[in-house]
Protein backbone atom coordinates (compact mmCIF):
# COMPACT_ATOMS: atom_id res chain seq x y z
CA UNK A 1 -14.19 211.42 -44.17
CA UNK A 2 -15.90 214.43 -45.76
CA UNK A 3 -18.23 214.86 -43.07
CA UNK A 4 -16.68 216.95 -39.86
CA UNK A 5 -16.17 215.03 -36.90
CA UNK A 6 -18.42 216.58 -34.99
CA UNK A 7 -20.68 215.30 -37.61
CA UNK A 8 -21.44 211.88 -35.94
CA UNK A 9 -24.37 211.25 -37.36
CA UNK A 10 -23.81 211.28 -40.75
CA UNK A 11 -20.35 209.37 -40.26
CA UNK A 12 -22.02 206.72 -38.86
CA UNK A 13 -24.79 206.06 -41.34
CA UNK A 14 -21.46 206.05 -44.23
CA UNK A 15 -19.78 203.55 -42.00
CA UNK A 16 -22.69 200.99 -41.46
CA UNK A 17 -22.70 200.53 -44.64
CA UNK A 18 -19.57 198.83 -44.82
CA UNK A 19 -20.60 195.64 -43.88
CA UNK A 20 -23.62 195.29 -46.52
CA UNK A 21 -21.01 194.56 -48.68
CA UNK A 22 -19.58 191.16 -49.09
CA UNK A 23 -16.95 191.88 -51.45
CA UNK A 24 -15.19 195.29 -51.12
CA UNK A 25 -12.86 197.06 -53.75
CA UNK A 26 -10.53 200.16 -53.48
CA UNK A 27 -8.29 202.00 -55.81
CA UNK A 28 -5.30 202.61 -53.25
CA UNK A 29 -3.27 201.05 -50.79
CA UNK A 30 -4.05 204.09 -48.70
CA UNK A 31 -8.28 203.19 -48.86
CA UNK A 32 -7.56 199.82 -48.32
CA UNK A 33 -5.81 200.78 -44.82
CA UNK A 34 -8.62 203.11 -43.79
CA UNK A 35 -11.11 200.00 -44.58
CA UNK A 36 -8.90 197.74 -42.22
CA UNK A 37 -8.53 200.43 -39.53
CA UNK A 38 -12.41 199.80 -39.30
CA UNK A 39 -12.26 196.14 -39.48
CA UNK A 40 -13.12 195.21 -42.98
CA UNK A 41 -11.50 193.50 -46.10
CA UNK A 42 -10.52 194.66 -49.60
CA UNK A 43 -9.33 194.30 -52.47
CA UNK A 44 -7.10 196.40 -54.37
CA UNK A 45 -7.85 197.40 -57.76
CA UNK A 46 -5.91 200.46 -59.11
CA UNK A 47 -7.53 202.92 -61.23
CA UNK A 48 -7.29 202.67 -65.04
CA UNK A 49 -7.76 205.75 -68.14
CA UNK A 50 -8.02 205.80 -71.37
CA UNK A 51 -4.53 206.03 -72.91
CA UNK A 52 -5.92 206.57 -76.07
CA UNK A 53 -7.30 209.78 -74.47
CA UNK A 54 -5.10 211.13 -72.29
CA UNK A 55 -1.95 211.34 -73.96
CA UNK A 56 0.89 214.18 -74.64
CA UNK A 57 -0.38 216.62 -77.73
CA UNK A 58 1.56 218.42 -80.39
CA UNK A 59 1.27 221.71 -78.85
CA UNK A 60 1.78 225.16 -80.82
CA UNK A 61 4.91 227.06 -78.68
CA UNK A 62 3.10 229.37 -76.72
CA UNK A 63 4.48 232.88 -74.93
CA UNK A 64 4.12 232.31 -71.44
CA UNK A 65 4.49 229.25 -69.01
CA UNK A 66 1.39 227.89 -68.31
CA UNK A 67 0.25 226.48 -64.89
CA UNK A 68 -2.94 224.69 -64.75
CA UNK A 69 -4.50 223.88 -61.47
CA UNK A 70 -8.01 222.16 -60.06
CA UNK A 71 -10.07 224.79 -58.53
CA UNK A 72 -13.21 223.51 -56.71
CA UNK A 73 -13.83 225.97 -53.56
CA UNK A 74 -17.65 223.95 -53.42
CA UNK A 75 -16.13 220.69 -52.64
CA UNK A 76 -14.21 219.61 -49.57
CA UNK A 77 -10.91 219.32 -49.04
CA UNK A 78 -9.50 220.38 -52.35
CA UNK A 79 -7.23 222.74 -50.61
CA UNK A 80 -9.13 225.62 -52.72
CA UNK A 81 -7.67 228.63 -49.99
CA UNK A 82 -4.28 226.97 -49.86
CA UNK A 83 -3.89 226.67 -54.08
CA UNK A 84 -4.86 230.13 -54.69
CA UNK A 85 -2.72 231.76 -51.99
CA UNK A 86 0.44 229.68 -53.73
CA UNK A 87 -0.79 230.48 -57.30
CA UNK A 88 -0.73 234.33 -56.16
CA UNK A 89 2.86 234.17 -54.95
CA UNK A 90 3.49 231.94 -57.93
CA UNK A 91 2.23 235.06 -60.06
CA UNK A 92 4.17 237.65 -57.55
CA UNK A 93 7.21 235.88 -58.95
CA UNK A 94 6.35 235.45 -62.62
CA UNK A 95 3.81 238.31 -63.45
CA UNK A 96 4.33 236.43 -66.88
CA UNK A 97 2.75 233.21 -66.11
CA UNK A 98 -0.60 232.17 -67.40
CA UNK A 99 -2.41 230.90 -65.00
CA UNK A 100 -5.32 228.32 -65.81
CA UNK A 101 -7.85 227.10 -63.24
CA UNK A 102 -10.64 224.32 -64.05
CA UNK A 103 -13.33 222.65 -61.99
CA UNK A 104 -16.22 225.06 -60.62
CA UNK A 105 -18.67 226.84 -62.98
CA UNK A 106 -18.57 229.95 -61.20
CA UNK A 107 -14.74 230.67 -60.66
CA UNK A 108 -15.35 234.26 -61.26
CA UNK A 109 -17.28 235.27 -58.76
CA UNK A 110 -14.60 233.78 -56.08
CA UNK A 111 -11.80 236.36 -54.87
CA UNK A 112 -9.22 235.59 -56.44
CA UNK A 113 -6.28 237.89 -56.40
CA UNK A 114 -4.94 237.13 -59.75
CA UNK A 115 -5.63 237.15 -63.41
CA UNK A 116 -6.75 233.98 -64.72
CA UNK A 117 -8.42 231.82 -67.41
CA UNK A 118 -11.52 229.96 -66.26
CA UNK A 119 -12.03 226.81 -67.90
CA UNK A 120 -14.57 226.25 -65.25
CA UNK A 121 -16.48 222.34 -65.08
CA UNK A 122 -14.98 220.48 -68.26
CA UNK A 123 -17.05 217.81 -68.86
CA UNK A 124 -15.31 216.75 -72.26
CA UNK A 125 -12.43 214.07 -72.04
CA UNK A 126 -10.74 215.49 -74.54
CA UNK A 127 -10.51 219.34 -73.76
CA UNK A 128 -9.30 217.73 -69.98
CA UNK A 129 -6.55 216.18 -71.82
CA UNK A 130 -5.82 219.46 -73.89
CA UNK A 131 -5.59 221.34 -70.89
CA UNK A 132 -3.37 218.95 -69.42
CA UNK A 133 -1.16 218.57 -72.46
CA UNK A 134 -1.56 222.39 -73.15
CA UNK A 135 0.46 223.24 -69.13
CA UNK A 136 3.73 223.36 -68.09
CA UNK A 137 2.91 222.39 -64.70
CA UNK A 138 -0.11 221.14 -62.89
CA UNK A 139 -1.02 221.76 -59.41
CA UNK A 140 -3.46 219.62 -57.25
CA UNK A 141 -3.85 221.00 -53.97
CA UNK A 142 -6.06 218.21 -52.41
CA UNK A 143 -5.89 217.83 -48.44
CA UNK A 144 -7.50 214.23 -49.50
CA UNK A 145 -6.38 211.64 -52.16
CA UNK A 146 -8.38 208.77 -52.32
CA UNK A 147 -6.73 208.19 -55.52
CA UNK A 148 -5.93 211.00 -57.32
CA UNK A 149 -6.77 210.39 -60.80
CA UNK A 150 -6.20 214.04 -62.14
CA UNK A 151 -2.77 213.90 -61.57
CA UNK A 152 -2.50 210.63 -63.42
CA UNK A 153 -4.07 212.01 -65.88
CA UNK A 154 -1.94 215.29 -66.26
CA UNK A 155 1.19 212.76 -66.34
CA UNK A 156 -0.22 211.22 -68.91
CA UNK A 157 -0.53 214.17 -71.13
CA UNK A 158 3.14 215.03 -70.31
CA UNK A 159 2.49 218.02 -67.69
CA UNK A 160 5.14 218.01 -64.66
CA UNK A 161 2.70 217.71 -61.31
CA UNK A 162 3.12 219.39 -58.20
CA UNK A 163 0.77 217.01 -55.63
CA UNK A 164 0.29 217.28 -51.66
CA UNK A 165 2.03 213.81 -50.47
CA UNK A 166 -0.94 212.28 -48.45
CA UNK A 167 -3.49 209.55 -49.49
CA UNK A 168 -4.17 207.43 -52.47
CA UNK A 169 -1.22 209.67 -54.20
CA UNK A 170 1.17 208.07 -53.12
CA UNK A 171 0.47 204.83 -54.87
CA UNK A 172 1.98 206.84 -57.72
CA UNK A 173 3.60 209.87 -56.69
CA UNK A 174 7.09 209.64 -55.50
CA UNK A 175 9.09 212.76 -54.75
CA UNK A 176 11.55 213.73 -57.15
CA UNK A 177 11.26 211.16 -59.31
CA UNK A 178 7.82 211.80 -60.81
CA UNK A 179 6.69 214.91 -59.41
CA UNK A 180 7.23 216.94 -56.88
CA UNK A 181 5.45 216.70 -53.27
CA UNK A 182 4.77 218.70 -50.62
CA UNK A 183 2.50 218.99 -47.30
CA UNK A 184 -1.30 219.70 -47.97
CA UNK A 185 -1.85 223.76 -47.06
CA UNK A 186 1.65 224.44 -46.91
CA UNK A 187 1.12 227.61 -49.27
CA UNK A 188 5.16 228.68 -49.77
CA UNK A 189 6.30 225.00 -50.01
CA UNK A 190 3.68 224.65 -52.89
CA UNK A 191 4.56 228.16 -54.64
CA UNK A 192 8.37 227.30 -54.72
CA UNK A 193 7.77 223.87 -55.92
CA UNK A 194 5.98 225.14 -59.26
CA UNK A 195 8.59 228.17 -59.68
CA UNK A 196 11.46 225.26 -59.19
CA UNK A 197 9.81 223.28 -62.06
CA UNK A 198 9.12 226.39 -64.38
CA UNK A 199 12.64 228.01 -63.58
CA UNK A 200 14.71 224.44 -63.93
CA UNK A 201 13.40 223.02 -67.63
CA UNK A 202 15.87 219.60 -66.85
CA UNK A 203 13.90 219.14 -63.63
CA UNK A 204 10.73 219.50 -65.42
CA UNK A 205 11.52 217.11 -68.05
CA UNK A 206 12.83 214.63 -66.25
CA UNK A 207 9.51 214.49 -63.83
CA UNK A 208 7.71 214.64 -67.74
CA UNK A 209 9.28 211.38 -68.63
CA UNK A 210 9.17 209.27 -65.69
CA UNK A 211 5.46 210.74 -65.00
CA UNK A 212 4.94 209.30 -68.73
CA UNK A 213 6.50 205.80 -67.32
CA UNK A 214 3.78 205.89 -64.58
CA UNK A 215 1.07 206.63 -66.46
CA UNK A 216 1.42 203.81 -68.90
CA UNK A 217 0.91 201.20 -65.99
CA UNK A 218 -2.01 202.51 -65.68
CA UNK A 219 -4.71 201.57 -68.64
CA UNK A 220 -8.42 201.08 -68.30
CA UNK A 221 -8.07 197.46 -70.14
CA UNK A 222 -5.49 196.52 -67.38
CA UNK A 223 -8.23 197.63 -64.58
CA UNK A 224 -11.01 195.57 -66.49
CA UNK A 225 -8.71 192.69 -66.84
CA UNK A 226 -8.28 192.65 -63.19
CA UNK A 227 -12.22 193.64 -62.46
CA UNK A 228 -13.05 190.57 -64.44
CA UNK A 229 -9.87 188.69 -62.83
CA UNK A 230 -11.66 189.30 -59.35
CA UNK A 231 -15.10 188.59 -60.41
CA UNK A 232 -14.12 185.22 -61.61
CA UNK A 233 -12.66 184.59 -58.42
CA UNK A 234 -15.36 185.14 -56.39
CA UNK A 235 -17.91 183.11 -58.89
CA UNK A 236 -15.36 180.22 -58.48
CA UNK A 237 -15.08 180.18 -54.68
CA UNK A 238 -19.10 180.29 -55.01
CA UNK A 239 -19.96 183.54 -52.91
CA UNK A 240 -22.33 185.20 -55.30
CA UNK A 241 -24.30 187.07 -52.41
């Protein structure tokens, strides 16, 4: 799915490798569709993080909202064009806001209309979970969600998430409840969803908690538990191979 369609090739090669697998695992209902579409099997096992790392922090008050968003114009389909065209008329609005951007080394030399703070590739856990915990409201443009783990995680460190409402997402993601959701490229959908949550604090907290709720179901010992749960299974029915 990353490779064009016109790219036939390539998609092929990915796809023939499907059945070298006996025993095939996903992290979303959404994967585990696209599998069967093709004719193959799966089992679901969601995601887990480390809740002892990704968690809310006691953060300083700070002068400005903050909006933190992924940024990574090198890889496809993070909706790079799309979340800086809604960040800019999210800045139009609220020349105040602090806008934060994370995931590409070289943010700078990209054309981006706005004045920013580039975190650029964080490799350490713990300044992710910062960042999170650090932002009002995080933005994840994505035009494809296997899973979606970064939004998980911002939940988890208590950041209100504005997410496109396609893929592996929705597993977690549910409109109004614990975030907000809108089409993928939809630029003024996306730029009035994050001035809604930074102009309506009840809204935001409310998202906050439940996104808090979510994020506890999802722990890295329950995802071992049921990698080991699943291994076990398939020792005891005797397919090894």
């Amino acid at each position: 799915w990353f490779f064009p369609e016109t790219a036939a090739d390539q998609r092929n090669r990915v796809q023939a490798t499907y059945p070298l697998l006996p025993h095939r695992v996903v992290m979303s209902d959404w994967l585990g569709e696209r599998l069967a579409d093709d004719g193959y099997a799966s089992t679901k096992i969601p995601l887990g993080m480390d809740l002892g790392q990704f968690y809310p922090r006691l953060i300083r008050s700070r002068p400005s909202p903050v909006v933190l968003a992924m940024a990574r114009p090198g890889t496809p389909r993070r909706g790079f064009p799309a979340t800086i065209a809604a960040l800019a008329q999210v800045r139009q609005a609220r020349p105040e806001v602090r806008i934060v951007l994370f995931g590409d080394r070289w943010l700078d030399r990209q054309a981006i209309p706005f004045p920013f703070h580039n975190e650029g590739l964080v490799i350490s856990q713990d300044r992710l979970a910062e960042l999170y915990a650090e932002a009002d409201v995080f933005l994840d443009g994505s035009e494809f969600q296997g899973f979606g783990r970064c939004a998980l995680e911002a939940m988890a460190c208590g950041a209100a998430c504005v997410l496109t409402d396609l893929g592996g997402v929705l597993d977690y993601a549910r409109h109004e409840d614990n975030a907000l959701l809108v089409p993928p490229g939809q630029v003024e959908l996306m730029a009035t969803a994050v001035l809604r949550l930074l102009d309506d604090a009840a809204l935001r907290q409310r998202l906050i908690a439940a996104g808090l709720d979510t994020a506890a179901r999802f722990c890295h010992r329950r995802e071992a538990q049921n990698t080991l749960a699943w291994m076990e299974q398939i020792l005891a029915a005797g397919t090894t191979t």
